[in-house]
C-alpha atoms as a PDB file:
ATOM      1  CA  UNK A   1      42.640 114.302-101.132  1.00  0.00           C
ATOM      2  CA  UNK A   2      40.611 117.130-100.676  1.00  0.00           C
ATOM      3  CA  UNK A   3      40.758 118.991 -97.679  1.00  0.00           C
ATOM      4  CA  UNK A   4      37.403 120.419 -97.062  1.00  0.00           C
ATOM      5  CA  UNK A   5      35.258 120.060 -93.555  1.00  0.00           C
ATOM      6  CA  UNK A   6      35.612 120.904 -90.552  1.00  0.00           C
ATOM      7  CA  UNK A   7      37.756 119.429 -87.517  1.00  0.00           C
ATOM      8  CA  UNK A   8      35.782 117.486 -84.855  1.00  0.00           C
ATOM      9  CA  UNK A   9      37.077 117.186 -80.831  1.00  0.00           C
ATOM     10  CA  UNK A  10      39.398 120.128 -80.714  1.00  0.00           C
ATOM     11  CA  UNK A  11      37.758 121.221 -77.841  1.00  0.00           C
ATOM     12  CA  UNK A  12      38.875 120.664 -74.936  1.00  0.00           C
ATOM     13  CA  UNK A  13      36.226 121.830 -72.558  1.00  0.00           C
ATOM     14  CA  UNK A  14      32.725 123.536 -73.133  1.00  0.00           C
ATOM     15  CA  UNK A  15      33.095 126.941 -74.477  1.00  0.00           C
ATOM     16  CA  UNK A  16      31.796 130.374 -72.920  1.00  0.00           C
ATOM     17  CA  UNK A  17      31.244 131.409 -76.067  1.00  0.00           C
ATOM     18  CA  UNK A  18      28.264 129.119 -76.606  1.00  0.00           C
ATOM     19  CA  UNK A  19      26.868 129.940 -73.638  1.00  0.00           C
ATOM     20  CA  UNK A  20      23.307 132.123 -73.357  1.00  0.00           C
ATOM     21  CA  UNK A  21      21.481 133.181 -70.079  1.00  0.00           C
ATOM     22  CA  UNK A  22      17.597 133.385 -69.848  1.00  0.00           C
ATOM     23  CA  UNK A  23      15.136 134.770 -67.638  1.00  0.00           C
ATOM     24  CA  UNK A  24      11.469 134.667 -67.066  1.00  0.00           C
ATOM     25  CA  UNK A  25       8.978 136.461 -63.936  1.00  0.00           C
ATOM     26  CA  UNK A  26       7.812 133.416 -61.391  1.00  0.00           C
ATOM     27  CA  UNK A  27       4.012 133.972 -60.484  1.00  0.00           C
ATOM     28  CA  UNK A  28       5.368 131.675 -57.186  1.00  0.00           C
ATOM     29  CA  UNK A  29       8.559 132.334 -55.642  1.00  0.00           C
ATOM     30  CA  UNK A  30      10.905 129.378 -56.358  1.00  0.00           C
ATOM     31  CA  UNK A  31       8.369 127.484 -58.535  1.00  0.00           C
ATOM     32  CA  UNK A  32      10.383 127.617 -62.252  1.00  0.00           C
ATOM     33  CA  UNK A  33       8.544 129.626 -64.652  1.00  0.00           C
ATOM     34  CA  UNK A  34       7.466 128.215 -68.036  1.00  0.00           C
ATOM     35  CA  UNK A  35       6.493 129.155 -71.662  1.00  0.00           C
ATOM     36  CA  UNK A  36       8.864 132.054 -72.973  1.00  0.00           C
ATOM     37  CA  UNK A  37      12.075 133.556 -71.817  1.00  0.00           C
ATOM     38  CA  UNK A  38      13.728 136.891 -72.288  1.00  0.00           C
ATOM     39  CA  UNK A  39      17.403 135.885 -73.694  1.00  0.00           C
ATOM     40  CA  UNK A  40      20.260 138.666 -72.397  1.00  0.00           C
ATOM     41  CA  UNK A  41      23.630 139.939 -72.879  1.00  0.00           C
ATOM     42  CA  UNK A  42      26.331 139.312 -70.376  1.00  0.00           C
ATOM     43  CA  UNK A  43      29.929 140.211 -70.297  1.00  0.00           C
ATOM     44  CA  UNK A  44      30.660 137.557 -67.663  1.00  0.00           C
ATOM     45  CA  UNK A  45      29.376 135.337 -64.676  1.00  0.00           C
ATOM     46  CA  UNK A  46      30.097 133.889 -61.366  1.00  0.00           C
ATOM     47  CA  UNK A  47      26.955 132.067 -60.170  1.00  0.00           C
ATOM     48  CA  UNK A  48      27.743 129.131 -57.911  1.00  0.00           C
ATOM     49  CA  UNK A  49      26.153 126.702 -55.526  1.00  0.00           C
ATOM     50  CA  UNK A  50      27.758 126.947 -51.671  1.00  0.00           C
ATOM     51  CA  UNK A  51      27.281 124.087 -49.332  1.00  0.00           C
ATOM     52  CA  UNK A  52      27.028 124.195 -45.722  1.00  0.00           C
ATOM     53  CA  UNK A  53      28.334 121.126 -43.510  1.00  0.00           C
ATOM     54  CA  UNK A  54      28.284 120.508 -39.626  1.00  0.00           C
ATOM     55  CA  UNK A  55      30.185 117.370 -38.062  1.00  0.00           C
ATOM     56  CA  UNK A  56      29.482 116.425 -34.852  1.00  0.00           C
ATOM     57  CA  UNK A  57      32.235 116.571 -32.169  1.00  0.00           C
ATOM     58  CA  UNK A  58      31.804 112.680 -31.411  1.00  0.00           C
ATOM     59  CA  UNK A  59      34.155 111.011 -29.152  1.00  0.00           C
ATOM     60  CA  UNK A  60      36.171 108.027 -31.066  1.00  0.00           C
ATOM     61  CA  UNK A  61      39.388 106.187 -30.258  1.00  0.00           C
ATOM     62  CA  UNK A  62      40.028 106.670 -34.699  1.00  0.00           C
ATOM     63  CA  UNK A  63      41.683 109.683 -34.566  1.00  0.00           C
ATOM     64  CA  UNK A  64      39.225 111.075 -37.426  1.00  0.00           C
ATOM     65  CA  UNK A  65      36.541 113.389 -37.761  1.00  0.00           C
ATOM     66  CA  UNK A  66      32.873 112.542 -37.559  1.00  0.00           C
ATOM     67  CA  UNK A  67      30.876 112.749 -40.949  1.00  0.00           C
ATOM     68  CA  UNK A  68      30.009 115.486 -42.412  1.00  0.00           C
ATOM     69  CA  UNK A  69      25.924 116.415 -42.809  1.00  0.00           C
ATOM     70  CA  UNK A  70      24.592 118.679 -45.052  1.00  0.00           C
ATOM     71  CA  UNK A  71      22.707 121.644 -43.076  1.00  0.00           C
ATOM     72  CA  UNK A  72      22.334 124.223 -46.397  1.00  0.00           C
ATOM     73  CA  UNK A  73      22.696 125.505 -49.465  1.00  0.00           C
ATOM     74  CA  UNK A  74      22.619 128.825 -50.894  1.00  0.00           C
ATOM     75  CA  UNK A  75      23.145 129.710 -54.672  1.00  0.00           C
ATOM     76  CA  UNK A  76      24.377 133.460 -55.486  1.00  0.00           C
ATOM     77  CA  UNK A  77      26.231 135.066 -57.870  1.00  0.00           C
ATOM     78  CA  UNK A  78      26.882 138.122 -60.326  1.00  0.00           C
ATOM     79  CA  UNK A  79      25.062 138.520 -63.970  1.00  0.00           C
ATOM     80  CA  UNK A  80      27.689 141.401 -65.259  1.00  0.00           C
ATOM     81  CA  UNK A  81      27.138 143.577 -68.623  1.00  0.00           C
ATOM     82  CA  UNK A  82      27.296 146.624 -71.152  1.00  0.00           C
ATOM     83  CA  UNK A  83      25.174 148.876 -71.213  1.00  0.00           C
ATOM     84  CA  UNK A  84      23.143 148.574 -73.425  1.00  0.00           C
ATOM     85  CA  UNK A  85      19.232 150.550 -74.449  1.00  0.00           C
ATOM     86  CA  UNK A  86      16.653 148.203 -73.107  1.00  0.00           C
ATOM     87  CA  UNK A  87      18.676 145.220 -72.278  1.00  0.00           C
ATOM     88  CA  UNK A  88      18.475 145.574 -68.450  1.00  0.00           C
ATOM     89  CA  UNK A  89      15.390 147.382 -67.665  1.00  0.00           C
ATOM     90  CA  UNK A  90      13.553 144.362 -65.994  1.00  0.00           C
ATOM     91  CA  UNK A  91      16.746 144.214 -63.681  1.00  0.00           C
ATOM     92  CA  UNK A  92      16.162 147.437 -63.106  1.00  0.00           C
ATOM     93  CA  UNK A  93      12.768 147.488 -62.300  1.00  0.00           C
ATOM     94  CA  UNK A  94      12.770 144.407 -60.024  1.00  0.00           C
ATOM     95  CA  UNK A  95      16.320 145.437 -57.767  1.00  0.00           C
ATOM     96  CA  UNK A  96      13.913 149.149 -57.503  1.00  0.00           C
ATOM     97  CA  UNK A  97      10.828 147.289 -56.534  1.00  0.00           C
ATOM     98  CA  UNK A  98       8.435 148.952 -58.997  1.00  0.00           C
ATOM     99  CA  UNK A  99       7.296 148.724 -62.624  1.00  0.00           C
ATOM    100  CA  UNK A 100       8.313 150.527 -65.303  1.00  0.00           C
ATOM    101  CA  UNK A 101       5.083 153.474 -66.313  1.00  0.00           C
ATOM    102  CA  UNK A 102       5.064 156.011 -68.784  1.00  0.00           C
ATOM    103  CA  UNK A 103       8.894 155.441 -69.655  1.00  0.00           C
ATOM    104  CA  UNK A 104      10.079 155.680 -65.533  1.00  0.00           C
ATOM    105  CA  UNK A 105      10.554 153.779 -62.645  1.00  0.00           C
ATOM    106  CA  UNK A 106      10.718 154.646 -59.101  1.00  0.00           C
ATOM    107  CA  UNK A 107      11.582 152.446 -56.167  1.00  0.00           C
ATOM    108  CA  UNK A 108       8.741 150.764 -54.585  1.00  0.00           C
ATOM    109  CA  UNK A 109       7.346 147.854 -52.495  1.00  0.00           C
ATOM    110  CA  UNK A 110       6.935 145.146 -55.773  1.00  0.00           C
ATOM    111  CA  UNK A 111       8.430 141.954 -55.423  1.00  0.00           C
ATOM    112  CA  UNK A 112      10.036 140.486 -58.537  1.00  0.00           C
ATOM    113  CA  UNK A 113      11.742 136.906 -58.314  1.00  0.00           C
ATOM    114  CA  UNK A 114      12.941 135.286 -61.490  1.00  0.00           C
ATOM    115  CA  UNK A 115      14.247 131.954 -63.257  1.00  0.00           C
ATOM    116  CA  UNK A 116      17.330 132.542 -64.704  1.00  0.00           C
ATOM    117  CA  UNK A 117      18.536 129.516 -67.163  1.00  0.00           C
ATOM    118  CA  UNK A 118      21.672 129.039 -68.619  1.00  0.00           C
ATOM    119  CA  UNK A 119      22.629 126.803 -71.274  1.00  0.00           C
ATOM    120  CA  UNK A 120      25.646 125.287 -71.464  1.00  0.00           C
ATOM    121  CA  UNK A 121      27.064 122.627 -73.613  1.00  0.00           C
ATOM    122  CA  UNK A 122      24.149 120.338 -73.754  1.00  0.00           C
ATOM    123  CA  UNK A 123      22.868 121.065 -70.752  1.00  0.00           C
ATOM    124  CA  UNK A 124      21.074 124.503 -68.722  1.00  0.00           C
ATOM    125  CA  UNK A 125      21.250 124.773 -65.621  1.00  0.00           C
ATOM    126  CA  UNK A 126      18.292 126.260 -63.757  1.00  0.00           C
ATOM    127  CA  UNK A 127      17.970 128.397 -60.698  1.00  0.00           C
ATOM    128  CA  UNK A 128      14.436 129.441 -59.423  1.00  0.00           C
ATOM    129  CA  UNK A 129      13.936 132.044 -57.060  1.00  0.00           C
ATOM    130  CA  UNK A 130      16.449 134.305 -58.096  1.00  0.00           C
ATOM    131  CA  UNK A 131      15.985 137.424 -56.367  1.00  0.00           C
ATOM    132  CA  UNK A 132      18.125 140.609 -57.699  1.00  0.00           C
ATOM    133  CA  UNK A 133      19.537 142.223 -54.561  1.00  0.00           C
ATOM    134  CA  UNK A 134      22.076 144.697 -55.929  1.00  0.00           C
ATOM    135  CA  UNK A 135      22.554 146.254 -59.110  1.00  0.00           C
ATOM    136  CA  UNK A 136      25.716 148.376 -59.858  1.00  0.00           C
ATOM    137  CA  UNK A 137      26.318 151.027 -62.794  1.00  0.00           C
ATOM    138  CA  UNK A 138      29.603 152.429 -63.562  1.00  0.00           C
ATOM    139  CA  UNK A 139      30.383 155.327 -66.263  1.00  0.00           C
ATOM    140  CA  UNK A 140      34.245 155.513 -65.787  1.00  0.00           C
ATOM    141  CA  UNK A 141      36.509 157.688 -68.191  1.00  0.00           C
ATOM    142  CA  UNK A 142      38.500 154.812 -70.517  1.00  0.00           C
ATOM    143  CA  UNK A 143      35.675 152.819 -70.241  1.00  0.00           C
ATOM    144  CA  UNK A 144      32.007 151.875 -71.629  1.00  0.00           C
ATOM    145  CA  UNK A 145      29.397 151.856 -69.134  1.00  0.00           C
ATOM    146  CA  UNK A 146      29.042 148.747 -67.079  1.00  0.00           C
ATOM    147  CA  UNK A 147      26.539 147.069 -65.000  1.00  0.00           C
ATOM    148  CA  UNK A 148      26.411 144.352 -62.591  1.00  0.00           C
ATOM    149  CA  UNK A 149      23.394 142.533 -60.855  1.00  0.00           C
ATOM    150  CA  UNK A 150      23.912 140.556 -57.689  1.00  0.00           C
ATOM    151  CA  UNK A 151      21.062 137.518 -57.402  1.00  0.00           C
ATOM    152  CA  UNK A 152      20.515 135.238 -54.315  1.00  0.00           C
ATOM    153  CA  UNK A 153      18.369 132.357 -55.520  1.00  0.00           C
ATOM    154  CA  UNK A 154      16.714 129.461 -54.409  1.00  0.00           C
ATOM    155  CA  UNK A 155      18.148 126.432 -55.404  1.00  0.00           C
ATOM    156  CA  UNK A 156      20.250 125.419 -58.625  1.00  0.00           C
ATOM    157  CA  UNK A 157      19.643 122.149 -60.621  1.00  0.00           C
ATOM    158  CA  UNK A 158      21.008 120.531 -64.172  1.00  0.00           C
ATOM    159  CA  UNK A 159      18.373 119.392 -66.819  1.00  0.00           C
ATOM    160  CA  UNK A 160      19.167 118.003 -70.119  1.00  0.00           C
ATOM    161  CA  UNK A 161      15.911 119.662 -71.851  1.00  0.00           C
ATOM    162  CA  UNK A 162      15.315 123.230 -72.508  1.00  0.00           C
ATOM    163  CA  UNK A 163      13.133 124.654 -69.688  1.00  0.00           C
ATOM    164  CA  UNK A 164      11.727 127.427 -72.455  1.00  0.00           C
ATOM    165  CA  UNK A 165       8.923 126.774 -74.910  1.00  0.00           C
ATOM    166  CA  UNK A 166       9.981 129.807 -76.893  1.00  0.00           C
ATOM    167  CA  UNK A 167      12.580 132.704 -76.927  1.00  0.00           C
ATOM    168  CA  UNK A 168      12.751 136.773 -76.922  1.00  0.00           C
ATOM    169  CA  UNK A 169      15.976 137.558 -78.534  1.00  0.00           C
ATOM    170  CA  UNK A 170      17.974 140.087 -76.839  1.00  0.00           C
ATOM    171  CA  UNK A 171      17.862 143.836 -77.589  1.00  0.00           C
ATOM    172  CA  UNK A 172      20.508 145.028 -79.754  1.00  0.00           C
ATOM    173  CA  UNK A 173      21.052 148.358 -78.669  1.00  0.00           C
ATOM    174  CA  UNK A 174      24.692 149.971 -78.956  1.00  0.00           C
ATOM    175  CA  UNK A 175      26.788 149.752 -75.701  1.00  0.00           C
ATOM    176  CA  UNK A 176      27.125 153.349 -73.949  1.00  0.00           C
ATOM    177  CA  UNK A 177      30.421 154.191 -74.009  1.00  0.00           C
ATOM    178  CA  UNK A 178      31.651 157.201 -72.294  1.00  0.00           C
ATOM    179  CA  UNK A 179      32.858 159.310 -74.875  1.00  0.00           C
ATOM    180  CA  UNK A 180      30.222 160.148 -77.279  1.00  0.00           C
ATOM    181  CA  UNK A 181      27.023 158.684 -74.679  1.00  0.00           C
ATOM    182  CA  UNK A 182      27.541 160.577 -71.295  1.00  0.00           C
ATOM    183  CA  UNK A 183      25.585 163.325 -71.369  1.00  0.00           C
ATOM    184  CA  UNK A 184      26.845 164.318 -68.314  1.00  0.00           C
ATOM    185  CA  UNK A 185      25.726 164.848 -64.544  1.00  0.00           C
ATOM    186  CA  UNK A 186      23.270 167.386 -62.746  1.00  0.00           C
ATOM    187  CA  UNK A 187      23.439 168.416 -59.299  1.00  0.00           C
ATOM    188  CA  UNK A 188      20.810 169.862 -57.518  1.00  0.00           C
ATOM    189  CA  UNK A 189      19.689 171.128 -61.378  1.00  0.00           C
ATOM    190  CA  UNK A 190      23.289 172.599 -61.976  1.00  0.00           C
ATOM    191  CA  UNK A 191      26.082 171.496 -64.526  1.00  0.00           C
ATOM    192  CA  UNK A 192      28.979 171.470 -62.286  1.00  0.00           C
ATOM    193  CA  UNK A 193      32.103 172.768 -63.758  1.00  0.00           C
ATOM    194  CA  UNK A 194      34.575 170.198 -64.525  1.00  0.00           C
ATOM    195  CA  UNK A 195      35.095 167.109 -66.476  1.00  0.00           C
ATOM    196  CA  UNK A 196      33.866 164.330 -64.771  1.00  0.00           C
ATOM    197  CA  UNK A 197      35.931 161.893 -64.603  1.00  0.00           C
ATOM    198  CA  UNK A 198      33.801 158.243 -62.560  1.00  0.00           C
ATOM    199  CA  UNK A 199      30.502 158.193 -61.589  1.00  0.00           C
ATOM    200  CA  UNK A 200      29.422 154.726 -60.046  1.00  0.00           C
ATOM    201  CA  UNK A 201      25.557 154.551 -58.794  1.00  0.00           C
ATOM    202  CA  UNK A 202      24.633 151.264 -56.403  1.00  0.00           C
ATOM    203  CA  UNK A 203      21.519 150.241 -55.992  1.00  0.00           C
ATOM    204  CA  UNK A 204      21.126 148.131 -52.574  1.00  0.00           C
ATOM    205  CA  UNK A 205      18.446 146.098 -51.161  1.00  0.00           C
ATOM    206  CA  UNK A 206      19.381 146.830 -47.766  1.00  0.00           C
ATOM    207  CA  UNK A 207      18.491 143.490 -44.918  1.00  0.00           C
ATOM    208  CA  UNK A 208      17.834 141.472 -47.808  1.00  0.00           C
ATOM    209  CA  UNK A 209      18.390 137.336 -46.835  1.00  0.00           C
ATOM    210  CA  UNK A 210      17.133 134.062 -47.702  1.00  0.00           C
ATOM    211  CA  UNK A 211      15.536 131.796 -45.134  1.00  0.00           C
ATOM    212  CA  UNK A 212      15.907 128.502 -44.090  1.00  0.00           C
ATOM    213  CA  UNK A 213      14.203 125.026 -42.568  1.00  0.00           C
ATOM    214  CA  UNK A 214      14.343 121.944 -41.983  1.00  0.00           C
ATOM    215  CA  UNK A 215      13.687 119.485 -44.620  1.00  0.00           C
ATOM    216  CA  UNK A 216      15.218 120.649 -47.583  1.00  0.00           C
ATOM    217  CA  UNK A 217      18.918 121.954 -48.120  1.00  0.00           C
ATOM    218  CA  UNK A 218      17.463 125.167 -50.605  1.00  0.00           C
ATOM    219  CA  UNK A 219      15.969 128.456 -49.361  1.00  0.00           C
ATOM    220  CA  UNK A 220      12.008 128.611 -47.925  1.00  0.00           C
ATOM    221  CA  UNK A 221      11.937 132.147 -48.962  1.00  0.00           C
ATOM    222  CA  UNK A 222      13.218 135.600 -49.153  1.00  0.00           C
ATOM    223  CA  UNK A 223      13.010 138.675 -47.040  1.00  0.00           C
ATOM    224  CA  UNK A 224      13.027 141.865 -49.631  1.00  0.00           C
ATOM    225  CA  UNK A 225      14.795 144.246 -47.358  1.00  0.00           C
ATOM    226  CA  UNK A 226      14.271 147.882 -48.430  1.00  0.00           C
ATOM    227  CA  UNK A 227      16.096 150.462 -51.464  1.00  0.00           C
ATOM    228  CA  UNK A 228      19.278 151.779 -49.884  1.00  0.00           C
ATOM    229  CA  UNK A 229      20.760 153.917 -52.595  1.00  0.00           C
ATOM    230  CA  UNK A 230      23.989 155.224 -52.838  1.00  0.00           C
ATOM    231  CA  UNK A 231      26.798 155.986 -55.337  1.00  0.00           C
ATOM    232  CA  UNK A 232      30.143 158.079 -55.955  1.00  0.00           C
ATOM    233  CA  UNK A 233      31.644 161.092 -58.150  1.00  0.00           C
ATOM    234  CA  UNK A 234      35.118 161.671 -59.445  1.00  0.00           C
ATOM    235  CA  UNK A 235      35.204 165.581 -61.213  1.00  0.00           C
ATOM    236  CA  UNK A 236      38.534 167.569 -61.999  1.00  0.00           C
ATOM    237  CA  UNK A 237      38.592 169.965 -59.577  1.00  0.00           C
ATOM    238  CA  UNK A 238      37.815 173.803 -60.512  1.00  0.00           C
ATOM    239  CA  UNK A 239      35.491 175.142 -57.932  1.00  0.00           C
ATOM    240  CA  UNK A 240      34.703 174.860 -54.491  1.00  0.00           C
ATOM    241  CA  UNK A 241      30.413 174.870 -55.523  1.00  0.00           C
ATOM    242  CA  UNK A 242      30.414 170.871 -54.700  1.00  0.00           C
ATOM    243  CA  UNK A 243      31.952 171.500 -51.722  1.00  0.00           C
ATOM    244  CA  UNK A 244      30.479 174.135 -50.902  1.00  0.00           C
ATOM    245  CA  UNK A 245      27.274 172.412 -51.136  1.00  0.00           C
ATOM    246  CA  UNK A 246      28.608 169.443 -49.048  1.00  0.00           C
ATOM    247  CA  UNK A 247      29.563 171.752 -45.873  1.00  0.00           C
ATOM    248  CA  UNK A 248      25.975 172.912 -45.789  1.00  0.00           C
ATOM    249  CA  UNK A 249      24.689 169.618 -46.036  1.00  0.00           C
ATOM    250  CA  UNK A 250      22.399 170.502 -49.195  1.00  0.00           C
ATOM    251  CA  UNK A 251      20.157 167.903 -50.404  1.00  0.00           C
ATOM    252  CA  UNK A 252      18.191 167.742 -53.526  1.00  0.00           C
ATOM    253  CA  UNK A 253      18.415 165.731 -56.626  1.00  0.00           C
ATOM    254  CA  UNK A 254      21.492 164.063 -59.090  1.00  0.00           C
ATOM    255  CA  UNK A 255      20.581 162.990 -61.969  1.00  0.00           C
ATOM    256  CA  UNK A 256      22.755 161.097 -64.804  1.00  0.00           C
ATOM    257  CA  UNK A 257      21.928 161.232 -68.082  1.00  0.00           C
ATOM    258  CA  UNK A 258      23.558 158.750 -71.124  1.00  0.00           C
ATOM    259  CA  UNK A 259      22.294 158.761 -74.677  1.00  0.00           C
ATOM    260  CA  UNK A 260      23.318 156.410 -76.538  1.00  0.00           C
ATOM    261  CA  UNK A 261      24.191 156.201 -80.615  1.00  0.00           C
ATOM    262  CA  UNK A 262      20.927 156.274 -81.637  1.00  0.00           C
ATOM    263  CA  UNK A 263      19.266 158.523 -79.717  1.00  0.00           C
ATOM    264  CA  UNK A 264      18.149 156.609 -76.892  1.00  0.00           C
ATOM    265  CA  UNK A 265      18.465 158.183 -73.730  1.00  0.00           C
ATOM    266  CA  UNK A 266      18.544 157.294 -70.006  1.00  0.00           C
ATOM    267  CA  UNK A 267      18.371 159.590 -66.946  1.00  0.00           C
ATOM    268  CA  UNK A 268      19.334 157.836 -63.767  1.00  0.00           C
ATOM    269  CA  UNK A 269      18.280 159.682 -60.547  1.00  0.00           C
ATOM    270  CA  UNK A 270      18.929 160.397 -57.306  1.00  0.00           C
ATOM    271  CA  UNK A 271      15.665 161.840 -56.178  1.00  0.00           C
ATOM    272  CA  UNK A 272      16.868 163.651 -52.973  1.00  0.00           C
ATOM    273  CA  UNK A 273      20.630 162.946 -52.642  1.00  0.00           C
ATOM    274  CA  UNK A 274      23.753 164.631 -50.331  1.00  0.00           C
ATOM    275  CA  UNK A 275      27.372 164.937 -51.347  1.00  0.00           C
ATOM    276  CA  UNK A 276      29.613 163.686 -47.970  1.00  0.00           C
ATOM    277  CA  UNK A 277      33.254 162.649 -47.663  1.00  0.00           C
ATOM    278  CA  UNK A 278      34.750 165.052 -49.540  1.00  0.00           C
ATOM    279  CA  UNK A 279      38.837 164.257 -50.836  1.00  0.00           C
ATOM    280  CA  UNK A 280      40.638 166.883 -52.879  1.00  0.00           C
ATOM    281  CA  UNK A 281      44.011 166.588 -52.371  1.00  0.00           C
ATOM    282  CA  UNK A 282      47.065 167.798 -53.771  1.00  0.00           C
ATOM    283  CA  UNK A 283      48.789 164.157 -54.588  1.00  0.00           C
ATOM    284  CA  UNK A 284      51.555 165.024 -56.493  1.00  0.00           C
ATOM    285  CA  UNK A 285      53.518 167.161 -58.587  1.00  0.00           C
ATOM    286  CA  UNK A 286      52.407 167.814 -62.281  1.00  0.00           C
ATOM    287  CA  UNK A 287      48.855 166.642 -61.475  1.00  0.00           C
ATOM    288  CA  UNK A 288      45.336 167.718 -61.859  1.00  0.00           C
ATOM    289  CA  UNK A 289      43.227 167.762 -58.783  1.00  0.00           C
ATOM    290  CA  UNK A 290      40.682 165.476 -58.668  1.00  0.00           C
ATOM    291  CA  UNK A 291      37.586 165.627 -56.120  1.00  0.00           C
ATOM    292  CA  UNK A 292      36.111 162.327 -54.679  1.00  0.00           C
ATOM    293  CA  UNK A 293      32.743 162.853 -53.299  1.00  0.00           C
ATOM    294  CA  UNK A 294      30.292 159.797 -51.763  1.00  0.00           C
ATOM    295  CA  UNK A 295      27.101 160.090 -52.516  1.00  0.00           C
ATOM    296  CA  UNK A 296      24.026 159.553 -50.122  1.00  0.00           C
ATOM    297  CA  UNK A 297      20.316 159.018 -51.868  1.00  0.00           C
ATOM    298  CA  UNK A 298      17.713 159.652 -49.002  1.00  0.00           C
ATOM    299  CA  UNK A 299      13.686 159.851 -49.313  1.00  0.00           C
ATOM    300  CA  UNK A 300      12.189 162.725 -50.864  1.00  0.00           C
ATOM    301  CA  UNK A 301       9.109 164.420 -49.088  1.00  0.00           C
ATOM    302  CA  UNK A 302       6.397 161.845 -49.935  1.00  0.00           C
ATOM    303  CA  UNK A 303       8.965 159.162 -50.579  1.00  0.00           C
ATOM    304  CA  UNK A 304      10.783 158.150 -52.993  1.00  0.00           C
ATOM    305  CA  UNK A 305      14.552 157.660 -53.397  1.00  0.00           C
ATOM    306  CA  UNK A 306      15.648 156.772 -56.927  1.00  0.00           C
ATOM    307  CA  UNK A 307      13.681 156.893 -60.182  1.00  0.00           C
ATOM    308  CA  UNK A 308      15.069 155.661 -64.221  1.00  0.00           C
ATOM    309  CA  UNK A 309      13.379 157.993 -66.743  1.00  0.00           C
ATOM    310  CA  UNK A 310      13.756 156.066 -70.181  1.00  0.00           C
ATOM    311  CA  UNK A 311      13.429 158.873 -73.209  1.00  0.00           C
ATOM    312  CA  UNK A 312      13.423 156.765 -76.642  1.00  0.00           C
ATOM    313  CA  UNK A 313      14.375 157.987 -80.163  1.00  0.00           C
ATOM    314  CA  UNK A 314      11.025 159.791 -81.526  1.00  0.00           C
ATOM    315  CA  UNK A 315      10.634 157.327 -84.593  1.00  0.00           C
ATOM    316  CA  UNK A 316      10.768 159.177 -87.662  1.00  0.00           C
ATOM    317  CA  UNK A 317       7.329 161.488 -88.962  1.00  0.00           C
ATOM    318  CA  UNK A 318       5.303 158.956 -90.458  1.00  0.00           C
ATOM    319  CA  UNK A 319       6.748 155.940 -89.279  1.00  0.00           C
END
């Protein structure tokens, strides 16, 4: 007997592995989008429906509770990544409310919802009016760089055919790590001294919500709330310039700047940011101080809060 082939049913349940997350721009909030879909990279999910109930307080001689009625249903959860050159820029744009010109982005009044798809085992499941209403970047030491986007979205429902006509692979950029791809941090224009050793930037659409009717379980719409930008810095401690700058109350910009293996480059920015909460403490024995500052991203003059400055490999001469 020859034992070539491969082993059917060892499976015992659907596996992550084969599963791939989709998105496409709605022209109509909640209305699924068609034609093609941007594939993406994920590191992990947590999307789930949540069901709301009321049961009346009716007066019985059973000793039970009333039924239940359905009153709402929300859908949320967390798309989570790599970093990656390229891979989350649309995320980007649409959590800052702008579009992405000349290589930057700025926070702005657009409105972006999406349909995100995911396929799993046979089947994709398909939520519409997925609005992005936090994104989350961390550069920690021991790490690579990390993102997370936070979605509310209309509704969520199971099909067995593929939504998509056609496909845009993902990019394939390298993941930033922070070793060779952290460029480092600017404050107010200055290299402070110091290894850094966390920088976390959150990107928050402050008052965001979905509304409700009667009618229909699933959301009527969204209210966009407005950029609330904020973030945090870990640095060995071995001047008092940061806070020195904190117990003026100095504003002006922060900027953090990644480049990743091939030359691609990202400067994330904190257009008119101040340093507050300031912890530098003495712990322990036989340990370097670290300083924890919070930081706060307010309007420039003009407006303006946070801005992504893309800077791509020049392509070779010629090419």
């Amino acid at each position: 007997m020859a034992y070539t082939g491969a082993t059917a049913g060892y499976q015992a349940a659907a596996q992550a592995n084969d599963t791939a997350i989709s998105y496409a721009m709605e022209p109509t909030y909640g209305v699924p989008a068609t034609g093609n879909y941007q594939r993406t990279r994920f590191t992990g999910e947590n999307f789930k429906p949540t069901d709301t109930t009321q049961r009346p307080d009716e007066i019985n001689a059973d000793i039970e509770a009333a039924q239940a009625v359905l009153t709402q249903r929300s859908v949320a959860g967390t798309l989570s990544g790599a970093l990656s050159y390229g891979t989350y820029d649309d995320m980007f744009a649409a959590v800052l409310g702008g579009d992405w010109n000349d290589n930057a982005v700025q926070n702005g009044a657009v409105v972006k919802t999406w349909t995100l798809i995911e396929k799993i085992n046979a089947g994709w499941l398909i939520r519409p009016g997925s609005f992005c209403t936090r994104a989350q970047l961390t550069f920690a030491q021991g790490n690579f760089a990390s993102v997370a986007f936070d979605f509310s979205c209309k509704d969520q429902t199971e099909a067995q055919a593929d939504p998509a006509t056609t496909y845009t692979d993902a990019p394939t950029g390298v993941v930033f790590d922070t070793v060779d791809n952290f460029v480092g941090i600017t404050v107010g224009g200055q290299t402070p001294d110091g290894c850094v050793k966390q920088v976390q930037i959150t990107l928050d659409r402050d008052g965001s919500g979905s509304d409700y009717g009667m009618g229909h379980a699933d959301a009527c719409g969204i209210r966009p709330g407005q950029i609330l930008a904020s973030g945090s810095l870990q640095i060995f401690f071995k001047t008092w310039d940061l806070y020195q700058r904190w117990a003026a109350g100095t504003q002006g910009p922060i900027v953090i700047t990644v480049k990743d293996a091939t030359g691609n480059e990202y400067g994330f920015g904190f257009l008119n940011a101040t340093l507050r909460n300031p912890v530098i403490n003495a712990g322990s024995k036989n340990t370097s101080i670290v300083a924890t500052f919070d930081i706060e991203g307010n309007p420039q003059a003009g407006g303006g809060t946070f801005a992504i400055q893309r800077m791509p490999v020049a392509p070779p001469a010629g090419g």
